[in-house]
PDB file of N, CA and C in Angstrom:
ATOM      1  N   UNK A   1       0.833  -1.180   0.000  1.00  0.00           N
ATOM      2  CA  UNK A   1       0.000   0.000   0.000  1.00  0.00           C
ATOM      3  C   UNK A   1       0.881   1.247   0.000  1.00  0.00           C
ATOM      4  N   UNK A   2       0.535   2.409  -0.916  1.00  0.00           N
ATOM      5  CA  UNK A   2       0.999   3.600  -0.666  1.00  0.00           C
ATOM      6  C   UNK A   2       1.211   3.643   0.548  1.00  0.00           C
ATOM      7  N   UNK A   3       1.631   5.102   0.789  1.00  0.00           N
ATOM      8  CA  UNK A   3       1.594   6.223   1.909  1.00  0.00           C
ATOM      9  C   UNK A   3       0.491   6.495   2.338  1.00  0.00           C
ATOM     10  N   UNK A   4       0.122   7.020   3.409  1.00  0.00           N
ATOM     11  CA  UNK A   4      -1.015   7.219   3.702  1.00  0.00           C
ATOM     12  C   UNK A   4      -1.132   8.996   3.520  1.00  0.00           C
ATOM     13  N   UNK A   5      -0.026   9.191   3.904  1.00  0.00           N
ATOM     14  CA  UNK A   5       0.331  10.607   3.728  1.00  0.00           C
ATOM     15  C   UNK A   5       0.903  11.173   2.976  1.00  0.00           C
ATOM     16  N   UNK A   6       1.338  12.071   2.432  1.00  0.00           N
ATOM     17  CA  UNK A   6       2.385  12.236   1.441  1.00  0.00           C
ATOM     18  C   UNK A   6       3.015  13.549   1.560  1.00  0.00           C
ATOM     19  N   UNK A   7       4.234  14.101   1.432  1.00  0.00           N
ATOM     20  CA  UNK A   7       4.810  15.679   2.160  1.00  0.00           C
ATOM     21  C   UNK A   7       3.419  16.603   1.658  1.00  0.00           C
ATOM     22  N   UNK A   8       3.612  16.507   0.115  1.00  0.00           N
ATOM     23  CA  UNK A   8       2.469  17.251  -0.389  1.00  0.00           C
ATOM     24  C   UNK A   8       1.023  17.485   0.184  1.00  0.00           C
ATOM     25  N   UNK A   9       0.690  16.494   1.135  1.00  0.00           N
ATOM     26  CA  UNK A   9      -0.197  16.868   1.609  1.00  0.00           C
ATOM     27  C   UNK A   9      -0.285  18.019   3.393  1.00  0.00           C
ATOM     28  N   UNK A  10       1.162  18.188   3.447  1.00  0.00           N
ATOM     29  CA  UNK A  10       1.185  19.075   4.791  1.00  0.00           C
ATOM     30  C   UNK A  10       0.469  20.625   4.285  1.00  0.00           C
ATOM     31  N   UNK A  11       0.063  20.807   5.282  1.00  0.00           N
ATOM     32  CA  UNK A  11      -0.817  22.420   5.034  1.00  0.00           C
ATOM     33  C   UNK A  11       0.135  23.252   6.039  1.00  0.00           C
ATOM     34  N   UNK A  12       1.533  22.970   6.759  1.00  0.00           N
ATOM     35  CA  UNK A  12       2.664  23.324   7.130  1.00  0.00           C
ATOM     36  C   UNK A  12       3.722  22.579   7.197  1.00  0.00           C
ATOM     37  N   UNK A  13       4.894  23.010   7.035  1.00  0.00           N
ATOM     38  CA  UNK A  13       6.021  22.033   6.998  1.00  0.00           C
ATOM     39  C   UNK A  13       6.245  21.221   8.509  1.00  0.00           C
ATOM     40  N   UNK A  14       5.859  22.387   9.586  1.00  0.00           N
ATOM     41  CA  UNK A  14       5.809  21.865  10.844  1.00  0.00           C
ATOM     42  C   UNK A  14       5.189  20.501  11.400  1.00  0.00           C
ATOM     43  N   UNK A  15       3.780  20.495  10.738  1.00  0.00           N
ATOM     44  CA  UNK A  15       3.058  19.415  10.571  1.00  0.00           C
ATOM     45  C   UNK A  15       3.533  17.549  10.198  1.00  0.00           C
ATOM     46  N   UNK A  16       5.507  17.899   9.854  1.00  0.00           N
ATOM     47  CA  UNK A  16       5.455  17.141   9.513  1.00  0.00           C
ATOM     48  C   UNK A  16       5.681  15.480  10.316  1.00  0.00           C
ATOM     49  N   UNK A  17       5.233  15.740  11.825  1.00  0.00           N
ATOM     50  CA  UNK A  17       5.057  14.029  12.574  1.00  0.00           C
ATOM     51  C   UNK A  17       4.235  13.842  12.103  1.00  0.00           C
ATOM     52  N   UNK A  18       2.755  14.496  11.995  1.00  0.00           N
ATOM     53  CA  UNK A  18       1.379  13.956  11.802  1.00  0.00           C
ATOM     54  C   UNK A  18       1.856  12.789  11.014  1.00  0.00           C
ATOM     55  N   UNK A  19       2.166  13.014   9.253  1.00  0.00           N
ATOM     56  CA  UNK A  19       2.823  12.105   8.154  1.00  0.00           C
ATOM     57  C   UNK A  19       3.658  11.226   8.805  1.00  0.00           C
ATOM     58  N   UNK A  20       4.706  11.654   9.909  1.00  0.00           N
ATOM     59  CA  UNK A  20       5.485  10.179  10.313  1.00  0.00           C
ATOM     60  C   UNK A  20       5.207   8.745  10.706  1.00  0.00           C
ATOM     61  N   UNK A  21       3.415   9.607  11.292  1.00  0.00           N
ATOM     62  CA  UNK A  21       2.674   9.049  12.219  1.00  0.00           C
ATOM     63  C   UNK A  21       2.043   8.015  11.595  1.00  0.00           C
ATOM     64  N   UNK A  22       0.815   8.915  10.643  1.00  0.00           N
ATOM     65  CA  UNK A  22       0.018   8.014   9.950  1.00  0.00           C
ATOM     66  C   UNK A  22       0.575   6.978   9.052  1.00  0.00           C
ATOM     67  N   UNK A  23       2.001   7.036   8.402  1.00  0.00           N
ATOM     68  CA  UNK A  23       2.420   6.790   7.733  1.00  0.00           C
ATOM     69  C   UNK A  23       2.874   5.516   8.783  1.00  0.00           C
ATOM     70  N   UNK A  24       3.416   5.351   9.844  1.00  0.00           N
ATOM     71  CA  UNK A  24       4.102   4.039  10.726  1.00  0.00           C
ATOM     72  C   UNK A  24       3.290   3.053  10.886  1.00  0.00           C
ATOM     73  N   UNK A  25       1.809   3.204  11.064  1.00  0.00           N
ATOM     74  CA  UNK A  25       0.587   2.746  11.504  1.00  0.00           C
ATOM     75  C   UNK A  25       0.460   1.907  10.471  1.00  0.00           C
ATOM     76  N   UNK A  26       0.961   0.419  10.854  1.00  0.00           N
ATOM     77  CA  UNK A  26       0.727  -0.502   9.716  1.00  0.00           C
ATOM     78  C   UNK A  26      -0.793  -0.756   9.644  1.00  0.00           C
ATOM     79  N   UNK A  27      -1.104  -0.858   8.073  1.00  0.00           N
ATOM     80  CA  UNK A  27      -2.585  -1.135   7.803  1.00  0.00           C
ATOM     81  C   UNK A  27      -3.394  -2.097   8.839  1.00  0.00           C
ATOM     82  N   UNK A  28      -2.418  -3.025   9.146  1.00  0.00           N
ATOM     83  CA  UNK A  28      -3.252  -4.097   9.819  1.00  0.00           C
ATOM     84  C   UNK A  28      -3.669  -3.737  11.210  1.00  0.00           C
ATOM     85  N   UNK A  29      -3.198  -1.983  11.704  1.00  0.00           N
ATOM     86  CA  UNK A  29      -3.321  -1.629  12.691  1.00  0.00           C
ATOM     87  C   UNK A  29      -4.482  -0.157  12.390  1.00  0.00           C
ATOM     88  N   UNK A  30      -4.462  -0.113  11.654  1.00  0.00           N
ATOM     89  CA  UNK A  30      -4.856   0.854  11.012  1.00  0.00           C
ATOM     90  C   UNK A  30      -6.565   1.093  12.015  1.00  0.00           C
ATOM     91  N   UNK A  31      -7.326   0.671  11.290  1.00  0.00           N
ATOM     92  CA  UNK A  31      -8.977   0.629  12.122  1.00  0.00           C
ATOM     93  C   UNK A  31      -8.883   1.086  13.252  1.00  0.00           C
ATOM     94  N   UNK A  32      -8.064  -0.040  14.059  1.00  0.00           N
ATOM     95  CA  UNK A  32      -7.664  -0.011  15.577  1.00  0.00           C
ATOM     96  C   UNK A  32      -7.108   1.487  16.153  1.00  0.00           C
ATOM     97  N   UNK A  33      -6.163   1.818  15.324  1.00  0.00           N
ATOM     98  CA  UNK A  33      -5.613   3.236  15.456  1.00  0.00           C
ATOM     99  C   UNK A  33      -6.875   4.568  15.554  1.00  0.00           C
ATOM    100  N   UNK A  34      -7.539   4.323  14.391  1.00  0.00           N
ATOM    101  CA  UNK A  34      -8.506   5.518  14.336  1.00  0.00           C
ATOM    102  C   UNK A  34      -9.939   4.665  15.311  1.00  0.00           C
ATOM    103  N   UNK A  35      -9.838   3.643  15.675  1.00  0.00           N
ATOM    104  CA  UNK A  35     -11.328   3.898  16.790  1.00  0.00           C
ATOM    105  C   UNK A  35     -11.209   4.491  17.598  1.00  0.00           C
ATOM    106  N   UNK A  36      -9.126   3.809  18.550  1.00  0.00           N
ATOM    107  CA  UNK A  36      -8.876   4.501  19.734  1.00  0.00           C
ATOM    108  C   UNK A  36      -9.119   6.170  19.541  1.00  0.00           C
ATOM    109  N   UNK A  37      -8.558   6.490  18.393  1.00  0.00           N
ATOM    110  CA  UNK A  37      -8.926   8.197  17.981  1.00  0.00           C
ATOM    111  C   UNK A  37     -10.415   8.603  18.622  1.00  0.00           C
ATOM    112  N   UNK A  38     -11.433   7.725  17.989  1.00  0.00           N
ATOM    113  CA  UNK A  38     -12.857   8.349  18.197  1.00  0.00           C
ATOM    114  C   UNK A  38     -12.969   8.217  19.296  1.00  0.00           C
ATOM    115  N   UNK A  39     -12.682   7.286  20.384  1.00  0.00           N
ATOM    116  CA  UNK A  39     -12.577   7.832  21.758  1.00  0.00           C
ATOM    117  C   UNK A  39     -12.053   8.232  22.616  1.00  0.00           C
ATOM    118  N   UNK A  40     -10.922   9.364  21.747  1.00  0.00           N
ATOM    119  CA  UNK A  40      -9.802  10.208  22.823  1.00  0.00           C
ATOM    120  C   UNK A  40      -8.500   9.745  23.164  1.00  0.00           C
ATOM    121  N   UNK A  41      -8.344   8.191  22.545  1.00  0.00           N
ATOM    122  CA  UNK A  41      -7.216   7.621  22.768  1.00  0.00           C
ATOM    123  C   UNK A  41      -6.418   7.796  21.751  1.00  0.00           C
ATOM    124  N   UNK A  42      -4.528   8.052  22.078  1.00  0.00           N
ATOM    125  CA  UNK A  42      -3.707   8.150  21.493  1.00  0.00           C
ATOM    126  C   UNK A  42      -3.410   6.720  21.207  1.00  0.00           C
ATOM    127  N   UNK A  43      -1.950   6.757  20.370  1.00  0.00           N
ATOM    128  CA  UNK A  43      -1.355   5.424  19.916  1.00  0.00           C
ATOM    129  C   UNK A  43       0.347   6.065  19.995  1.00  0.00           C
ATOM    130  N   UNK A  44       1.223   5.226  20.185  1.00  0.00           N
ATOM    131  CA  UNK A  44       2.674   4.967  19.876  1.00  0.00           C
ATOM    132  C   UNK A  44       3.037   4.247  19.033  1.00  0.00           C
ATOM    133  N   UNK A  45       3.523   4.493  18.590  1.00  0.00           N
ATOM    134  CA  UNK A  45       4.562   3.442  17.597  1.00  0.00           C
ATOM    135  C   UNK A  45       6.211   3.752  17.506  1.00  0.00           C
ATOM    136  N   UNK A  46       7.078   2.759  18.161  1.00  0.00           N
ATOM    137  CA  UNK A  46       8.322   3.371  17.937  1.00  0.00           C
ATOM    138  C   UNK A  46       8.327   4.249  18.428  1.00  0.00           C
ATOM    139  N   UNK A  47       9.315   5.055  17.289  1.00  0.00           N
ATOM    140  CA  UNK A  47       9.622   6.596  17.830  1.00  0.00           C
ATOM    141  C   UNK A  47       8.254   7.554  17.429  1.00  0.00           C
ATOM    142  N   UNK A  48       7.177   7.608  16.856  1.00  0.00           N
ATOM    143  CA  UNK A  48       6.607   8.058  16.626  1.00  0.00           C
ATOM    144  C   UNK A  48       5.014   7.745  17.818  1.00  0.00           C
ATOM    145  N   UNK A  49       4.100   9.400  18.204  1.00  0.00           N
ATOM    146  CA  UNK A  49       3.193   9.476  19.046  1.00  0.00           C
ATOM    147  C   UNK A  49       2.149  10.022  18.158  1.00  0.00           C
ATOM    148  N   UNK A  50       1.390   9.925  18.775  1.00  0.00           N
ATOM    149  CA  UNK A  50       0.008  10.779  19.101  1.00  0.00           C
ATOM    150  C   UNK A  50      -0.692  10.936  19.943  1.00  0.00           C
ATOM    151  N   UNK A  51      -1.090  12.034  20.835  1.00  0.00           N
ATOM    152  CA  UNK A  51      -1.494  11.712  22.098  1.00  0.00           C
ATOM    153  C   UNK A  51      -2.529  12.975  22.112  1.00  0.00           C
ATOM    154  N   UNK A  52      -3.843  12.603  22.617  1.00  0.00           N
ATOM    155  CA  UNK A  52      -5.011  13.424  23.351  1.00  0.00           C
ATOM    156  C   UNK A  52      -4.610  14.118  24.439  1.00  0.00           C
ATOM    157  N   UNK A  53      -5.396  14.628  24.617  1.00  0.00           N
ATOM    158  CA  UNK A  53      -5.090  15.923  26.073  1.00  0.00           C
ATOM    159  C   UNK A  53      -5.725  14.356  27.312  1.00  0.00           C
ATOM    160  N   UNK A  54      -6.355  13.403  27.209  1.00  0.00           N
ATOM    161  CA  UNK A  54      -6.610  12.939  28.468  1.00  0.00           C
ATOM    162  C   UNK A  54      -5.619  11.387  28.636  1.00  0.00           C
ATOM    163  N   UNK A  55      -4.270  11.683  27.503  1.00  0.00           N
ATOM    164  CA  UNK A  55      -3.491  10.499  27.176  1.00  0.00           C
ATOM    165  C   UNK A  55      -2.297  11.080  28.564  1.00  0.00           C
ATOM    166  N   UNK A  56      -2.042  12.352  29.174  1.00  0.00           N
ATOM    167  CA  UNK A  56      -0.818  12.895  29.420  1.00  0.00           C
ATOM    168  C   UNK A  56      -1.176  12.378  30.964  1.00  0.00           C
ATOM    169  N   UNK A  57       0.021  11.959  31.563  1.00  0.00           N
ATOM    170  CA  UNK A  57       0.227  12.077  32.580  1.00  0.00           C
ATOM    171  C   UNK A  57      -0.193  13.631  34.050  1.00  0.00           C
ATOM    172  N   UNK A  58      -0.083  12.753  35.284  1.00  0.00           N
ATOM    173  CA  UNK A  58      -0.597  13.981  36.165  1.00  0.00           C
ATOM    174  C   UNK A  58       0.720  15.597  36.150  1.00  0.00           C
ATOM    175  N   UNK A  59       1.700  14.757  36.091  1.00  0.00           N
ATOM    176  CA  UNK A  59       3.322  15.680  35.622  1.00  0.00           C
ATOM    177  C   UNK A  59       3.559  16.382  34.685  1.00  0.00           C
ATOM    178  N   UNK A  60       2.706  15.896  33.184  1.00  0.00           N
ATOM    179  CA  UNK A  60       3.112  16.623  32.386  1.00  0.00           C
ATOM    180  C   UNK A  60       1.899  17.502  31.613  1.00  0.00           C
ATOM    181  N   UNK A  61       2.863  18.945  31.124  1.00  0.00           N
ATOM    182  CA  UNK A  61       1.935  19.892  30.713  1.00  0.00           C
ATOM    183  C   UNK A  61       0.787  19.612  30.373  1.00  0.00           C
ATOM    184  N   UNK A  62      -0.273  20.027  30.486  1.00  0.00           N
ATOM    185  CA  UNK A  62      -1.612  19.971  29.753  1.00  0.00           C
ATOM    186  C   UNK A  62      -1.467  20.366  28.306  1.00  0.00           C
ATOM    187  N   UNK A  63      -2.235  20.344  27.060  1.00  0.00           N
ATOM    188  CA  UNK A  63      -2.552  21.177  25.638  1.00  0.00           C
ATOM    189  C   UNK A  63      -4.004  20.769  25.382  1.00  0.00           C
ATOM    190  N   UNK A  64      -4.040  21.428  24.542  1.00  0.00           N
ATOM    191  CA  UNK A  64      -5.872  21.348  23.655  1.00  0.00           C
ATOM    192  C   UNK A  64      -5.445  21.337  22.690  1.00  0.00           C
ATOM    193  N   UNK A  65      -5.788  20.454  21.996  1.00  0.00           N
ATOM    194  CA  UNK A  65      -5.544  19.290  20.846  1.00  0.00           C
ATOM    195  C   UNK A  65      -5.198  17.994  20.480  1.00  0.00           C
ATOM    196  N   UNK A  66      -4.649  17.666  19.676  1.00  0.00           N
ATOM    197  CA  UNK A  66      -3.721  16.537  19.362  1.00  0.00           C
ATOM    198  C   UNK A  66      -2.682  16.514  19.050  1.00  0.00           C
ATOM    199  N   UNK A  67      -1.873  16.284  19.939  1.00  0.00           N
ATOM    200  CA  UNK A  67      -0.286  16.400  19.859  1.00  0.00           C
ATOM    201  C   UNK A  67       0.262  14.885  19.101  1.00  0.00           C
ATOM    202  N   UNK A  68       1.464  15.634  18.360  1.00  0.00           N
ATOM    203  CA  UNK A  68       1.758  14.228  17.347  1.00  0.00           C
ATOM    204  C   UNK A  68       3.297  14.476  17.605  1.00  0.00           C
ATOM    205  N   UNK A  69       3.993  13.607  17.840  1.00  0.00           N
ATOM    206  CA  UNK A  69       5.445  13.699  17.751  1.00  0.00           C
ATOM    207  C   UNK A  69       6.364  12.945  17.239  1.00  0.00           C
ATOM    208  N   UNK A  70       7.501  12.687  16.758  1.00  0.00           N
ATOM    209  CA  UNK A  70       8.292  11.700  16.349  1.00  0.00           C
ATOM    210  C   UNK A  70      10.229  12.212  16.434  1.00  0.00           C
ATOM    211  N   UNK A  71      10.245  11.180  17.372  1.00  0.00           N
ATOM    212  CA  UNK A  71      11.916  11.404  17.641  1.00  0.00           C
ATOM    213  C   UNK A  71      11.548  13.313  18.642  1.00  0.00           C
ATOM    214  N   UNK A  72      12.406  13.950  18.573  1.00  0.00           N
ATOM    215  CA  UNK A  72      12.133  15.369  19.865  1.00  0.00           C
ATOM    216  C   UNK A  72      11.358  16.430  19.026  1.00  0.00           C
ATOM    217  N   UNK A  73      10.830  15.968  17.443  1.00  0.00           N
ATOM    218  CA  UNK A  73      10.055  17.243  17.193  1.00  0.00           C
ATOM    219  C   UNK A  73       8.660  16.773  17.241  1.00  0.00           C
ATOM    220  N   UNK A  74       7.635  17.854  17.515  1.00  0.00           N
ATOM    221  CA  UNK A  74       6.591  17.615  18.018  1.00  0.00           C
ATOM    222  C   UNK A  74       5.827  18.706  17.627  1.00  0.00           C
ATOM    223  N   UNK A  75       4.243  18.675  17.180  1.00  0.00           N
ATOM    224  CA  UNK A  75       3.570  19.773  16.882  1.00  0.00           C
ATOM    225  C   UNK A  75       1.701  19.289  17.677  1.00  0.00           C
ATOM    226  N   UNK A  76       1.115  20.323  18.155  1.00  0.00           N
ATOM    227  CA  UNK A  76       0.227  20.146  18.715  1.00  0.00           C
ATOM    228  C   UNK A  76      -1.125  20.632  17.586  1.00  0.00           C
ATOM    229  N   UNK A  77      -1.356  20.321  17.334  1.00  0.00           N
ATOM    230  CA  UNK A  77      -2.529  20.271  16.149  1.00  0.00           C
ATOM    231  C   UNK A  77      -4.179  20.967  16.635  1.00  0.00           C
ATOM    232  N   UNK A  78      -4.689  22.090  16.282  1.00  0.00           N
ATOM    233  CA  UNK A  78      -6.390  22.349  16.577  1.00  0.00           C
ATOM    234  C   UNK A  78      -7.087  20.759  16.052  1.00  0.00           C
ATOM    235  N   UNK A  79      -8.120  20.853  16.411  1.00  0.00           N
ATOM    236  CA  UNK A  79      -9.472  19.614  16.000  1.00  0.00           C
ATOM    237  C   UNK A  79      -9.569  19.378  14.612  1.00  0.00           C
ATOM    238  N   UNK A  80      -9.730  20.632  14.037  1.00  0.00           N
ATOM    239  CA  UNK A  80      -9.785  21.138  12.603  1.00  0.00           C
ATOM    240  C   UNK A  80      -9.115  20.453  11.973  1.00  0.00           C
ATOM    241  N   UNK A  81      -7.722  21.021  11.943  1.00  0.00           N
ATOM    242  CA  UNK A  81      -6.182  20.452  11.060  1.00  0.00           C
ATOM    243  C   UNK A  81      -6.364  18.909  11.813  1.00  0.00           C
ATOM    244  N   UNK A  82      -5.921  18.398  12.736  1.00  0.00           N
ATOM    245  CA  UNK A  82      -6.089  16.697  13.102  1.00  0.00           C
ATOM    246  C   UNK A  82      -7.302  15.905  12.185  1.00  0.00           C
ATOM    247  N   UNK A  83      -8.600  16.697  11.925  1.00  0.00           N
ATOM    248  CA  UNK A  83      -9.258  15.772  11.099  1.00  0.00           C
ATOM    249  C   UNK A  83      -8.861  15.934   9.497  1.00  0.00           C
ATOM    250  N   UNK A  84      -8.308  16.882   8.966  1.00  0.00           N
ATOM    251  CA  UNK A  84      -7.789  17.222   8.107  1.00  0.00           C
ATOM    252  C   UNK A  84      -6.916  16.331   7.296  1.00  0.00           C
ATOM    253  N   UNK A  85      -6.219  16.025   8.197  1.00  0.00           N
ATOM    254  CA  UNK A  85      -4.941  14.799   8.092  1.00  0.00           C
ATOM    255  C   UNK A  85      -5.654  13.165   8.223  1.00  0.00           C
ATOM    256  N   UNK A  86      -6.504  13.390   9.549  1.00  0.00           N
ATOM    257  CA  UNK A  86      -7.093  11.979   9.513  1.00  0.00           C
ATOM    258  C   UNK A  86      -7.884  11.619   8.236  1.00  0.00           C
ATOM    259  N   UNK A  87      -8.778  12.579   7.675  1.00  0.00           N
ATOM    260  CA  UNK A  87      -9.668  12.095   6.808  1.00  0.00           C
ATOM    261  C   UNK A  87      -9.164  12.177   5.758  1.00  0.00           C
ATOM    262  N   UNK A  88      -7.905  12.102   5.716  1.00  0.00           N
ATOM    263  CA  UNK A  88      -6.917  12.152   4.062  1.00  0.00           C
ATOM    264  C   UNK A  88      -6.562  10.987   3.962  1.00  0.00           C
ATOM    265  N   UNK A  89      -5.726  10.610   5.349  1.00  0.00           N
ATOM    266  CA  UNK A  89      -5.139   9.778   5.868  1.00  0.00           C
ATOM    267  C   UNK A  89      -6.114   8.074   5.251  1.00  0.00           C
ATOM    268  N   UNK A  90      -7.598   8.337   5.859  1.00  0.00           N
ATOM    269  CA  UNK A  90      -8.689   7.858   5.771  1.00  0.00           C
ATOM    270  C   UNK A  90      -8.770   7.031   4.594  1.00  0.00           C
ATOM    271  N   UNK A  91      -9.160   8.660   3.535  1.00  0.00           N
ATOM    272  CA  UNK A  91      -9.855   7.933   2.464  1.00  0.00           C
ATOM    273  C   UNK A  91      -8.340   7.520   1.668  1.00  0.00           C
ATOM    274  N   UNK A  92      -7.054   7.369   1.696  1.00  0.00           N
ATOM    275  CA  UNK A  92      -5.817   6.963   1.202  1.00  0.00           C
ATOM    276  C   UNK A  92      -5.998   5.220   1.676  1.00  0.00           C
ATOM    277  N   UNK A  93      -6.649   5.147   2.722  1.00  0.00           N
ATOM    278  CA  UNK A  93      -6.580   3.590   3.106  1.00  0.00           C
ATOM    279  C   UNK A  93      -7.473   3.070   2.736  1.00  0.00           C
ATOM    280  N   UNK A  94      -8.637   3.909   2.649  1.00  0.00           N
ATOM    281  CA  UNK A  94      -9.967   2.917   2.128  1.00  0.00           C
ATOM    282  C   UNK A  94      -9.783   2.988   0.591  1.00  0.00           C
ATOM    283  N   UNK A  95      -9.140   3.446  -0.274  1.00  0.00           N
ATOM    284  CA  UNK A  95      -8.432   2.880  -1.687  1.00  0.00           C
ATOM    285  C   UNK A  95      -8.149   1.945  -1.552  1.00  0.00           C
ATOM    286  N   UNK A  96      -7.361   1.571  -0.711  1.00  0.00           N
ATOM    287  CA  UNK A  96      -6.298   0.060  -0.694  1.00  0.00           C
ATOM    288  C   UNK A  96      -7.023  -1.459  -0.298  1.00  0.00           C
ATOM    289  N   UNK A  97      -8.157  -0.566   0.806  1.00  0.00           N
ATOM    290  CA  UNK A  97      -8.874  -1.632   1.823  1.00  0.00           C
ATOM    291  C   UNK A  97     -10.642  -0.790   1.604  1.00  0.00           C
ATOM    292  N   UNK A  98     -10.918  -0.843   0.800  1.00  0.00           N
ATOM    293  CA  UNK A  98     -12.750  -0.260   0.357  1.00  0.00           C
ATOM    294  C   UNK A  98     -13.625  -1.522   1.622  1.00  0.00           C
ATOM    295  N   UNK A  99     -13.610  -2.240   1.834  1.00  0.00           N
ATOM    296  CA  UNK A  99     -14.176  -3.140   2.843  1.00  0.00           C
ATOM    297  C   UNK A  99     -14.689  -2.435   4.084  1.00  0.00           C
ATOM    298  N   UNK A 100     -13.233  -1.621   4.649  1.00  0.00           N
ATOM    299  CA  UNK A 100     -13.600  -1.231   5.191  1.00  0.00           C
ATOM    300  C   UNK A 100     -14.519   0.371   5.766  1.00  0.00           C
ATOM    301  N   UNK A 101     -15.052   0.396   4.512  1.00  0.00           N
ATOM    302  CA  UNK A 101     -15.417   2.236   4.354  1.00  0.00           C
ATOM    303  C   UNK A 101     -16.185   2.518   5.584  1.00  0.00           C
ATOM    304  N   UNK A 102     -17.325   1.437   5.497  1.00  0.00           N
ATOM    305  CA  UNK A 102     -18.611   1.855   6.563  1.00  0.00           C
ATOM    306  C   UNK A 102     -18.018   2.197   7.682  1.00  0.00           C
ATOM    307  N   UNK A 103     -17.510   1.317   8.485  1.00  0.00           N
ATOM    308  CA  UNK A 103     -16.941   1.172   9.609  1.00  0.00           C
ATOM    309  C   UNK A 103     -15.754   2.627   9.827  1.00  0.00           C
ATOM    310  N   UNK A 104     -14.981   2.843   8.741  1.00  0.00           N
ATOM    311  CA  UNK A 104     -14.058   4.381   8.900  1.00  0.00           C
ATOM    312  C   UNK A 104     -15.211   5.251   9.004  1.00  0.00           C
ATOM    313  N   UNK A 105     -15.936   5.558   8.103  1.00  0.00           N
ATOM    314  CA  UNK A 105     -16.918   6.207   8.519  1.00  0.00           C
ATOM    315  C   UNK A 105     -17.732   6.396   9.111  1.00  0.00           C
ATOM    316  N   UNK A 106     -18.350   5.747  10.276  1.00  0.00           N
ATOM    317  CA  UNK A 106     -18.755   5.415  11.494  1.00  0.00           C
ATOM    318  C   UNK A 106     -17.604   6.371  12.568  1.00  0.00           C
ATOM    319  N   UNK A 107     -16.295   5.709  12.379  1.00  0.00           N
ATOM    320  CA  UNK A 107     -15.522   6.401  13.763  1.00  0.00           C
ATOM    321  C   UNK A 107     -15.270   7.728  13.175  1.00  0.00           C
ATOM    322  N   UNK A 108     -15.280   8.352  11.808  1.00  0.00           N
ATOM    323  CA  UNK A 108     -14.963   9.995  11.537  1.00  0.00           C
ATOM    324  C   UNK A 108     -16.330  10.788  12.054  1.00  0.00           C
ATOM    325  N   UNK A 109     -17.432   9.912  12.210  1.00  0.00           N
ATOM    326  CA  UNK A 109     -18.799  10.591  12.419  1.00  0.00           C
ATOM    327  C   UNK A 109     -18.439  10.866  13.804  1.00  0.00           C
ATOM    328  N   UNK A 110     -17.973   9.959  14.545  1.00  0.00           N
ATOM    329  CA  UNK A 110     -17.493   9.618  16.287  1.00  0.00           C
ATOM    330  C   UNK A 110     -16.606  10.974  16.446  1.00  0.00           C
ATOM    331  N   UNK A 111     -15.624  11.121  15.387  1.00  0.00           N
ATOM    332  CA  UNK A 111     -14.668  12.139  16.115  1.00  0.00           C
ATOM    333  C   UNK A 111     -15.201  13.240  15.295  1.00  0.00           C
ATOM    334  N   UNK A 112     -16.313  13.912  14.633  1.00  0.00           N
ATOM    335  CA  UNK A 112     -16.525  14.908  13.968  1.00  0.00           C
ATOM    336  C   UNK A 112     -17.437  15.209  15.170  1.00  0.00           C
ATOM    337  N   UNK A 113     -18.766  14.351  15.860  1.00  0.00           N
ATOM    338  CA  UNK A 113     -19.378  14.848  17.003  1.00  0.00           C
ATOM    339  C   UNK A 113     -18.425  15.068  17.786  1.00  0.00           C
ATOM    340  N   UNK A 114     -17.311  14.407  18.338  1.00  0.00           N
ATOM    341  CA  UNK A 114     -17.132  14.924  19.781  1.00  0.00           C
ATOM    342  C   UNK A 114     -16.089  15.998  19.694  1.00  0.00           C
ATOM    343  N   UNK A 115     -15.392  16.010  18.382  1.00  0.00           N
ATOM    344  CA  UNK A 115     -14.280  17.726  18.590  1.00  0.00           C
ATOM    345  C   UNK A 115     -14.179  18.551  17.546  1.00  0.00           C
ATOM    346  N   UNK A 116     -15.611  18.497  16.505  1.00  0.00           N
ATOM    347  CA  UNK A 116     -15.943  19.543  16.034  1.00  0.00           C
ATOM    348  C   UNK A 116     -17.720  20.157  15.659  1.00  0.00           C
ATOM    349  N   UNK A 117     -17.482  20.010  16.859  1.00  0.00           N
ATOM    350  CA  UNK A 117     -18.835  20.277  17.689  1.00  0.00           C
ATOM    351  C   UNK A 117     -19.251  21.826  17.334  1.00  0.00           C
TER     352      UNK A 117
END
């Protein structure tokens, strides 16, 4: 399977873990990755994160958004831009894997109610 991401698709250069991210997330993990999404849960992989504001420890800083990191650079993402990427991310996998459309679309409905409300 392609990329899920591709540079061309950053809407900043900064942006660029989101792509490290989606891009590590082997397909066969893929679903699994974006349900935990629809309910606030981050994922790791390797050197590469993603983490919700209710993923952080009692120690460390709070943010509002979705923070994505890989290796020490790191960018914290609005609701907006995070679905932006996810639903690119999205329909790049359901090319490869169409089986699973309903079901992606089910959890983008999940994370479009709860953080762009």
């Amino acid at each position: 399977m392609r990329s899920k991401l591709q540079e061309k698709d950053l809407l900043e250069q900064i942006h660029f873990p989101v792509i490290a991210f989606f891009n590590t997330v082997p397909s066969s993990n893929f679903m699994r990755t974006v349900e935990q999404m629809s309910v606030g849960i981050g994922t790791g992989i390797n050197a590469v994160d993603c983490s919700f504001p209710d993923d952080v420890e009692e120690d460390e800083e709070k943010f509002d958004g979705v923070r994505f990191s890989v290796h020490d650079e790191e960018v914290i993402l609005n609701y907006v831009t995070f679905y932006y990427y996810l639903n690119l991310a999205c329909k790049n996998y359901v090319d490869a894997f169409p089986d699973d459309r309903n079901e992606l679309e089910n959890y983008l409905s999940s994370i479009r109610k709860r953080y762009l409300h």
